[in-house]
PDB file of N, CA and C in Angstrom:
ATOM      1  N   UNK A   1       0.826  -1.197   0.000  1.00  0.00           N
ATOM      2  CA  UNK A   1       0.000   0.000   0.000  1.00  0.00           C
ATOM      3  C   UNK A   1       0.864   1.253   0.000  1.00  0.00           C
ATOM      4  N   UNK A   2       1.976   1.102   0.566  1.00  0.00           N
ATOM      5  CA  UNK A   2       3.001   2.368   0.507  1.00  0.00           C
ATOM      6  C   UNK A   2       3.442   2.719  -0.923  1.00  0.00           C
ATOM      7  N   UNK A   3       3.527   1.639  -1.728  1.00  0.00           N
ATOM      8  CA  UNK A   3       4.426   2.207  -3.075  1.00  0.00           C
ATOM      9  C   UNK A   3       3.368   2.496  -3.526  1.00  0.00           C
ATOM     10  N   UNK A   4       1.790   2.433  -3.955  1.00  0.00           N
ATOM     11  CA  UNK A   4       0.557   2.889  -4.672  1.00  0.00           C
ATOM     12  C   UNK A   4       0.828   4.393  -3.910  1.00  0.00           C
ATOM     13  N   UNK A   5       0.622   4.796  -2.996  1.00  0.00           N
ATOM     14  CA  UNK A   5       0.492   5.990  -1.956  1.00  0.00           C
ATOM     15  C   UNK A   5       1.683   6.927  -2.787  1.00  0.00           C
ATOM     16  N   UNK A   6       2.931   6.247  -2.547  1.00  0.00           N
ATOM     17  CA  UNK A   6       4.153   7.028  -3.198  1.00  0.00           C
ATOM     18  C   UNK A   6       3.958   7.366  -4.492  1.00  0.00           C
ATOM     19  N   UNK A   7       3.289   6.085  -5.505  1.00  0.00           N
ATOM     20  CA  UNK A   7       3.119   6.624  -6.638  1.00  0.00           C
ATOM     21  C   UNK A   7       1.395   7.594  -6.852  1.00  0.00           C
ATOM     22  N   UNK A   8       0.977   8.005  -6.118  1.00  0.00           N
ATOM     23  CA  UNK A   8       0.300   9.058  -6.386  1.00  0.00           C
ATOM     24  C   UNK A   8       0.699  10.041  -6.095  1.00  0.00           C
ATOM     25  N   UNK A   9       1.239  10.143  -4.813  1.00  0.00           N
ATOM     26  CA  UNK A   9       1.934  11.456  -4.627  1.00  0.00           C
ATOM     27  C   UNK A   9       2.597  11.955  -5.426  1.00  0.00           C
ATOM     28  N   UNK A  10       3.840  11.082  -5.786  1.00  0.00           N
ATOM     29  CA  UNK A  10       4.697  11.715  -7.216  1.00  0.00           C
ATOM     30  C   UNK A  10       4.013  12.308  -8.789  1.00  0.00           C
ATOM     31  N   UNK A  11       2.422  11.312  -9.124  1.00  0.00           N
ATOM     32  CA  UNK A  11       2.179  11.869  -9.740  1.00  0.00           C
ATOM     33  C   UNK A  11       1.595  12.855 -10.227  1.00  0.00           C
ATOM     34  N   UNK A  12       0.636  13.302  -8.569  1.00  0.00           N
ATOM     35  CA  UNK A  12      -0.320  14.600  -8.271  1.00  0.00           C
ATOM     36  C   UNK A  12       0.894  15.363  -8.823  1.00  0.00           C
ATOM     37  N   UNK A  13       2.033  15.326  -7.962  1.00  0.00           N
ATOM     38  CA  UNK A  13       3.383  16.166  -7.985  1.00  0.00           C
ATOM     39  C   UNK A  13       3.816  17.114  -9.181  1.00  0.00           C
ATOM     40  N   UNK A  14       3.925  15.655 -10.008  1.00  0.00           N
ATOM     41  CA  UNK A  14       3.925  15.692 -11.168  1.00  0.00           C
ATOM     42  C   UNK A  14       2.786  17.119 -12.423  1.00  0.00           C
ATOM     43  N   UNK A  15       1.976  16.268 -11.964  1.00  0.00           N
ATOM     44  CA  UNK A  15       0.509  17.022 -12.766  1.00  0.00           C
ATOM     45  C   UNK A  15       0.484  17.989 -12.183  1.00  0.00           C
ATOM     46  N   UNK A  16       0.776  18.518 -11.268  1.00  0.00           N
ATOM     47  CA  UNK A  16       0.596  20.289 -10.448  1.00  0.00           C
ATOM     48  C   UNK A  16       2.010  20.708 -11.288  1.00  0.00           C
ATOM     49  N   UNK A  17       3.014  20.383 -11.267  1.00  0.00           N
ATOM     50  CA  UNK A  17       4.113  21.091 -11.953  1.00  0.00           C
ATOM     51  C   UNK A  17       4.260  21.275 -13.005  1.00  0.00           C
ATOM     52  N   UNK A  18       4.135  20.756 -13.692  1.00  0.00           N
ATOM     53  CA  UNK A  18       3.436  20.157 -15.717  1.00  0.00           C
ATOM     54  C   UNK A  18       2.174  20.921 -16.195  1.00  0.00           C
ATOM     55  N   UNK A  19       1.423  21.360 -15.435  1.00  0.00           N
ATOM     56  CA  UNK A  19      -0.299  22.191 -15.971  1.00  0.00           C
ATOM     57  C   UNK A  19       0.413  23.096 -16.851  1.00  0.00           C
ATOM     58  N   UNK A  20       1.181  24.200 -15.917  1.00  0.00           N
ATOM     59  CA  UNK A  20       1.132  25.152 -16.721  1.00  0.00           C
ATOM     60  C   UNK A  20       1.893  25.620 -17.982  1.00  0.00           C
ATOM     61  N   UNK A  21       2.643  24.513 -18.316  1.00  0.00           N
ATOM     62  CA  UNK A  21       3.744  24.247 -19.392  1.00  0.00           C
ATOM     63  C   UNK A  21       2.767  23.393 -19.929  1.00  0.00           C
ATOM     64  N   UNK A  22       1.907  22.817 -19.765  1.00  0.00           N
ATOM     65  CA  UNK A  22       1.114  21.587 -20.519  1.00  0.00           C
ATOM     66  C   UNK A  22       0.042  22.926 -21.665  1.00  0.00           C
ATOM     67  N   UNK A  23      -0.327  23.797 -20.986  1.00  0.00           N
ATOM     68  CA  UNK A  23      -1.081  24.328 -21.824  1.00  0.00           C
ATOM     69  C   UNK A  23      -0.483  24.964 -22.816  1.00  0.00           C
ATOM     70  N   UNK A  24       0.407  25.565 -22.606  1.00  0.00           N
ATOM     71  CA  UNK A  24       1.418  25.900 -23.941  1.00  0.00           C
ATOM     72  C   UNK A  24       1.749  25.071 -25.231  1.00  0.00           C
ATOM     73  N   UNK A  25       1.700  23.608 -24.501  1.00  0.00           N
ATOM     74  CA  UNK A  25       2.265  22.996 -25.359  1.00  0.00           C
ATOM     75  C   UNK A  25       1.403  22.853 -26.859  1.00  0.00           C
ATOM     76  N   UNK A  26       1.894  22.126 -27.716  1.00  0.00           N
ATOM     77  CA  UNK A  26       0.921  21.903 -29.163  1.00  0.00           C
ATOM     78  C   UNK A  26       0.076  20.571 -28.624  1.00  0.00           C
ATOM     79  N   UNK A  27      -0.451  20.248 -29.768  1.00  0.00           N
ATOM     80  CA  UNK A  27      -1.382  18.867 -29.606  1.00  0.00           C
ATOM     81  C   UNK A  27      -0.420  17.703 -29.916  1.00  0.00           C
ATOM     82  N   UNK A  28       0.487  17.804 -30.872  1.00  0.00           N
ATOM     83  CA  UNK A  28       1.828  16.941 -30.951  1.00  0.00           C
ATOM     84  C   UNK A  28       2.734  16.469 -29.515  1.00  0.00           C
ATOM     85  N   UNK A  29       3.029  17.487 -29.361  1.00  0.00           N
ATOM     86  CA  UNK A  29       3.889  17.525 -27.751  1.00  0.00           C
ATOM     87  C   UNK A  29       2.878  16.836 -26.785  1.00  0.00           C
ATOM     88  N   UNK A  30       1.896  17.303 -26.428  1.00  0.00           N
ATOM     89  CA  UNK A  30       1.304  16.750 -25.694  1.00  0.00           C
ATOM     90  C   UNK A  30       0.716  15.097 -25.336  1.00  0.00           C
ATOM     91  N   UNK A  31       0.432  14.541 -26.888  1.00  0.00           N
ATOM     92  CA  UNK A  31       0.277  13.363 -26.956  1.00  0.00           C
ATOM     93  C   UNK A  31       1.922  12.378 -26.598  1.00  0.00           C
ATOM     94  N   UNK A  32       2.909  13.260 -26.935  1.00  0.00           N
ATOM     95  CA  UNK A  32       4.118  12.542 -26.627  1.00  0.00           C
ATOM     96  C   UNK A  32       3.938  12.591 -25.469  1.00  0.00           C
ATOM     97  N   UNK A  33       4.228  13.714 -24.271  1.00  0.00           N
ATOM     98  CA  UNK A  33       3.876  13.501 -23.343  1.00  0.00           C
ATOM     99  C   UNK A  33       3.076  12.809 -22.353  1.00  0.00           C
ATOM    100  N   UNK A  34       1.922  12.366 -22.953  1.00  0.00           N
ATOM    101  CA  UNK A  34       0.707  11.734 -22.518  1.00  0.00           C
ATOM    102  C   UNK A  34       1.257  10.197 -22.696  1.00  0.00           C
ATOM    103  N   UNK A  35       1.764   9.676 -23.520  1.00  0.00           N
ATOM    104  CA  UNK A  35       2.254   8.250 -23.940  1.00  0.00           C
ATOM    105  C   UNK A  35       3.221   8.154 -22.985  1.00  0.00           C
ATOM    106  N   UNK A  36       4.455   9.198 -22.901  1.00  0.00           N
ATOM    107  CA  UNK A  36       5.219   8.741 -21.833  1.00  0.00           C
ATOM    108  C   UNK A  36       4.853   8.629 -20.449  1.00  0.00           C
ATOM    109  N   UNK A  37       3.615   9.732 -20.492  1.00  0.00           N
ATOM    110  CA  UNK A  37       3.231   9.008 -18.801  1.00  0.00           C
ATOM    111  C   UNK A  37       2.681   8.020 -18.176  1.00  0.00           C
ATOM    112  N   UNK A  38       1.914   7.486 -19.684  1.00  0.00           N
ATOM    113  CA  UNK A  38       1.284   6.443 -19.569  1.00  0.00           C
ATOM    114  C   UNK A  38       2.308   5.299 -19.510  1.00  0.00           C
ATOM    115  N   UNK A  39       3.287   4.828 -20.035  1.00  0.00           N
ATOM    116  CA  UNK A  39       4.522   4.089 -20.261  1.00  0.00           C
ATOM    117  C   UNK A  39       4.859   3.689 -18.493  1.00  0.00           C
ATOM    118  N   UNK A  40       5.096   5.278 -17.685  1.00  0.00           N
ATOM    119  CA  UNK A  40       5.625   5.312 -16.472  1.00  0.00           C
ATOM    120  C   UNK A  40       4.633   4.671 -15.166  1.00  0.00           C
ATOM    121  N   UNK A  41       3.247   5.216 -15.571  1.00  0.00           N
ATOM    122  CA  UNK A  41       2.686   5.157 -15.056  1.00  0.00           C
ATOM    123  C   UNK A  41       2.066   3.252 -15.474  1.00  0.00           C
ATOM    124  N   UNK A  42       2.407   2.818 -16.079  1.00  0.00           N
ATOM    125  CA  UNK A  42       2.596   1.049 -16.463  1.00  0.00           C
ATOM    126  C   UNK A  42       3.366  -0.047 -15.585  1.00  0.00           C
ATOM    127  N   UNK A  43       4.754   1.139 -15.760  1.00  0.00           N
ATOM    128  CA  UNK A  43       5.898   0.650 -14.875  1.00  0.00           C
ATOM    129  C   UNK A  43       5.490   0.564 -13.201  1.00  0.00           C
ATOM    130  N   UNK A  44       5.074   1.800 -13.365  1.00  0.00           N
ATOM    131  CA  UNK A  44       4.757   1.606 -11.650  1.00  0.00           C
ATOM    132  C   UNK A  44       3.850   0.462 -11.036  1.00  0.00           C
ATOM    133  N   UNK A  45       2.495   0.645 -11.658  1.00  0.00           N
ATOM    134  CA  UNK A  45       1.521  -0.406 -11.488  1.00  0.00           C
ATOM    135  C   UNK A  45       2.192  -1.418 -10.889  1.00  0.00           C
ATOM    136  N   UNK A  46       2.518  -2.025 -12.316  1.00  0.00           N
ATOM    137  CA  UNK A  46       3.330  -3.541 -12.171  1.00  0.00           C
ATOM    138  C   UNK A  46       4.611  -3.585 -11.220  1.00  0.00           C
ATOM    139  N   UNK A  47       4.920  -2.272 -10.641  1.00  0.00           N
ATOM    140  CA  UNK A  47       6.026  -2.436  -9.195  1.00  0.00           C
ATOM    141  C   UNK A  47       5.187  -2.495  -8.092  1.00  0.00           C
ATOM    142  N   UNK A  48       4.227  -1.348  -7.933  1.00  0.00           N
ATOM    143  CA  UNK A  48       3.564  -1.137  -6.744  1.00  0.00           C
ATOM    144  C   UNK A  48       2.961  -2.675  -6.499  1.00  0.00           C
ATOM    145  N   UNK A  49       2.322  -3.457  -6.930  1.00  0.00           N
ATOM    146  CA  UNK A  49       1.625  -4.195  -7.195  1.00  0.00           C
ATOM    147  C   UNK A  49       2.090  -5.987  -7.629  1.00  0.00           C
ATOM    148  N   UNK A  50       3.321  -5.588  -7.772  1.00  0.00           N
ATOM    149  CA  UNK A  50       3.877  -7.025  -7.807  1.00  0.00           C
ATOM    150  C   UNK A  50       3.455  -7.848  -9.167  1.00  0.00           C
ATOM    151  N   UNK A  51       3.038  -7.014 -10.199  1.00  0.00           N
ATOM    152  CA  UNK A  51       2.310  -7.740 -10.933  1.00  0.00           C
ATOM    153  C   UNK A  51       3.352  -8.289 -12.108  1.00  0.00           C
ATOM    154  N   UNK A  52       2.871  -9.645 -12.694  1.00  0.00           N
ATOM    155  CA  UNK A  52       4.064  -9.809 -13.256  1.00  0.00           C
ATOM    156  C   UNK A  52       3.726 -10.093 -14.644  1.00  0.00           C
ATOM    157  N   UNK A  53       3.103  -8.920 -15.230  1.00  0.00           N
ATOM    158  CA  UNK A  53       2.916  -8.509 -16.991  1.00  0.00           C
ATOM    159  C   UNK A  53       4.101  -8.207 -17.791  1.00  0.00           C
ATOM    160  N   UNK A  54       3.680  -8.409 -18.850  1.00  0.00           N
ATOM    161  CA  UNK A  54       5.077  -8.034 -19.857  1.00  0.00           C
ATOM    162  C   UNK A  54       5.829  -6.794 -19.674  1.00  0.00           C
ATOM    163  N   UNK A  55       7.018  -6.824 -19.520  1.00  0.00           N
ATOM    164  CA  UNK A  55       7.913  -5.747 -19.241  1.00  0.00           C
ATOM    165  C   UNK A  55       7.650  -4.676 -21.027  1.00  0.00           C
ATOM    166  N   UNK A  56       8.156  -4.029 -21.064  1.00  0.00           N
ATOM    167  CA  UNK A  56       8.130  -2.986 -22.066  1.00  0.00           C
ATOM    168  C   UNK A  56       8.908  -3.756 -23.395  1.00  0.00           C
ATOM    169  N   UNK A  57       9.951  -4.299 -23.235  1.00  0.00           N
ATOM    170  CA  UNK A  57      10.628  -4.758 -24.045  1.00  0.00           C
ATOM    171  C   UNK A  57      10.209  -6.055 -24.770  1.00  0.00           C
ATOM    172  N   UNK A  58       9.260  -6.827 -23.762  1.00  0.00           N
ATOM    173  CA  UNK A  58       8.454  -7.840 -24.394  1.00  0.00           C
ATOM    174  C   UNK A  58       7.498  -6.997 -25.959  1.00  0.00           C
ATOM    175  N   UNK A  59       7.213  -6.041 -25.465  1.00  0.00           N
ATOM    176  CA  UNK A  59       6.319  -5.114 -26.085  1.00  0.00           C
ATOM    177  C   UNK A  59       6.548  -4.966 -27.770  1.00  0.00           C
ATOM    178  N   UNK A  60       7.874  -4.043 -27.358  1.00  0.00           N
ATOM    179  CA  UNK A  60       8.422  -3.929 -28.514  1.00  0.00           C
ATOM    180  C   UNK A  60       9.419  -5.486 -29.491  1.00  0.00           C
ATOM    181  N   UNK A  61       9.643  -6.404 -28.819  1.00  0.00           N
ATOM    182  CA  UNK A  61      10.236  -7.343 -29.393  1.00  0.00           C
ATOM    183  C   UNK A  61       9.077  -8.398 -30.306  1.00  0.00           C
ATOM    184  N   UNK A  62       7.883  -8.305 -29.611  1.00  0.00           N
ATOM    185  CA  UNK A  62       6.676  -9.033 -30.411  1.00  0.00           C
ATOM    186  C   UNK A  62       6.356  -7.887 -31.572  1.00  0.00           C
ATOM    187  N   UNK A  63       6.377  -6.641 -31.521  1.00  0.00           N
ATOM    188  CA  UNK A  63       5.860  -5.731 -32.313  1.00  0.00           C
ATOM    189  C   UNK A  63       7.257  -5.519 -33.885  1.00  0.00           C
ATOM    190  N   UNK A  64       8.273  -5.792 -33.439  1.00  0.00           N
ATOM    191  CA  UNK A  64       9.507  -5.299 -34.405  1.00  0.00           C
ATOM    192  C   UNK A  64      10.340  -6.434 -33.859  1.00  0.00           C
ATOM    193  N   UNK A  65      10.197  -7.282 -33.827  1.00  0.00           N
ATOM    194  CA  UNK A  65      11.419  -8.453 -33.455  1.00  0.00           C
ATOM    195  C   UNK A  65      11.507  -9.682 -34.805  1.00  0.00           C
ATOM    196  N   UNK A  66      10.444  -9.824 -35.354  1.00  0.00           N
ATOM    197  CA  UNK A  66      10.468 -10.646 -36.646  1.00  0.00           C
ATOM    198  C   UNK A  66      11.526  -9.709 -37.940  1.00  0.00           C
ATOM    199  N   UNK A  67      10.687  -8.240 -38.071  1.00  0.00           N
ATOM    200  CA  UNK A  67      11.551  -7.261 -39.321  1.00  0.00           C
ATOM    201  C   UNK A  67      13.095  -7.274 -38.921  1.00  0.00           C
ATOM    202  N   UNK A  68      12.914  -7.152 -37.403  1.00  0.00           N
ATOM    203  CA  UNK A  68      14.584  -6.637 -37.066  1.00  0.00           C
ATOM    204  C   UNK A  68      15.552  -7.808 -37.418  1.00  0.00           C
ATOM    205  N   UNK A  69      14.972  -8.932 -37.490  1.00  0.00           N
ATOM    206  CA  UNK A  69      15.751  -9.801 -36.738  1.00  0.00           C
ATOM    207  C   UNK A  69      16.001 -10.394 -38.997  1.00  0.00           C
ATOM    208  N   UNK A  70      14.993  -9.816 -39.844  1.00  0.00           N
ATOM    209  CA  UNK A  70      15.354 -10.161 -41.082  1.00  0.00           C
ATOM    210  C   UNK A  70      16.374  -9.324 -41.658  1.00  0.00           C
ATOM    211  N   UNK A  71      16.355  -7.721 -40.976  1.00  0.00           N
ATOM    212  CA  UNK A  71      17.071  -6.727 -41.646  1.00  0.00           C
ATOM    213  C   UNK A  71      18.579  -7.358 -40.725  1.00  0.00           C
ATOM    214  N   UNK A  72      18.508  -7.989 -39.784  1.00  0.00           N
ATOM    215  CA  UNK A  72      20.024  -8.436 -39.023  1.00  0.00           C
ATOM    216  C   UNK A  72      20.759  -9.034 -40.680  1.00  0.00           C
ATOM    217  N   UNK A  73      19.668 -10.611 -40.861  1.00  0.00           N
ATOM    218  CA  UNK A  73      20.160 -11.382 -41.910  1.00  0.00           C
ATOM    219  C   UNK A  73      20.499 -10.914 -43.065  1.00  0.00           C
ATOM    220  N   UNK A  74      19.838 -10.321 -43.750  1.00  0.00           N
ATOM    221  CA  UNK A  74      20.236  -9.436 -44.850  1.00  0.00           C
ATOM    222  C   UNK A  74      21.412  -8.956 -44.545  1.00  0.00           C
ATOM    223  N   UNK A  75      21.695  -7.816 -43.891  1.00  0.00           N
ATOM    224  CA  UNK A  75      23.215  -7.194 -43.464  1.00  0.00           C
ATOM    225  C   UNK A  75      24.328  -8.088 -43.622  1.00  0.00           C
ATOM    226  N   UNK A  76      23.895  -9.262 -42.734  1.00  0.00           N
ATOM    227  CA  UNK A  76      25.350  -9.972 -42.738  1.00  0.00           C
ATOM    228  C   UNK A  76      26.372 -10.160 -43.457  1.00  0.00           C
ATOM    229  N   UNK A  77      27.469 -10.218 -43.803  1.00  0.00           N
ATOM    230  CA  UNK A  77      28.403 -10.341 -44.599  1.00  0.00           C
ATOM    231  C   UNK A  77      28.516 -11.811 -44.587  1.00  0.00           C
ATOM    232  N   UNK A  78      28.511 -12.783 -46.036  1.00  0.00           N
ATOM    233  CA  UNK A  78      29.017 -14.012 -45.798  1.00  0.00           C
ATOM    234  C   UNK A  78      30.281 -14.167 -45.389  1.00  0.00           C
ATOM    235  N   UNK A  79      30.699 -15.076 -44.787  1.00  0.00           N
ATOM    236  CA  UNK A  79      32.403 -15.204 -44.922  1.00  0.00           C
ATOM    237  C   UNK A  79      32.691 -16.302 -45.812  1.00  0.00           C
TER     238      UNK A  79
END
């Protein structure tokens, strides 16, 4: 219950310090922003909480791990 507690605090924290630079921002910036908090705010969950979902990198390795792993082969140099 302490690390949920910690992670609100940090993120009220967060969102009170960020408003007034948030409104400035464009609609571009902002959605970046919004993804990365969401990203952080993923991470935490699954700490506060013990939960044991796919890490981030699972993420991206199911999403770009087949192309990457053809553009590796291609590259290679035979010997």
């Amino acid at each position: 219950m302490g690390k949920l507690l910690v992670l609100l605090v940090i993120y009220t924290l967060i969102s009170i310090a960020d408003m007034p630079r948030l409104k400035k921002l464009d609609r571009r910036e902002i959605f970046a922003y919004s993804a990365m908090l969401m990203l952080s705010a993923y991470l935490g969950i699954t700490y506060s909480f013990n939960l044991s979902w796919p890490f981030l990198e699972d993420f991206a390795a199911a999403l770009i791990g087949e192309p990457a792993r053809r553009i590796i082969e291609f590259l290679k140099v035979p010997s």
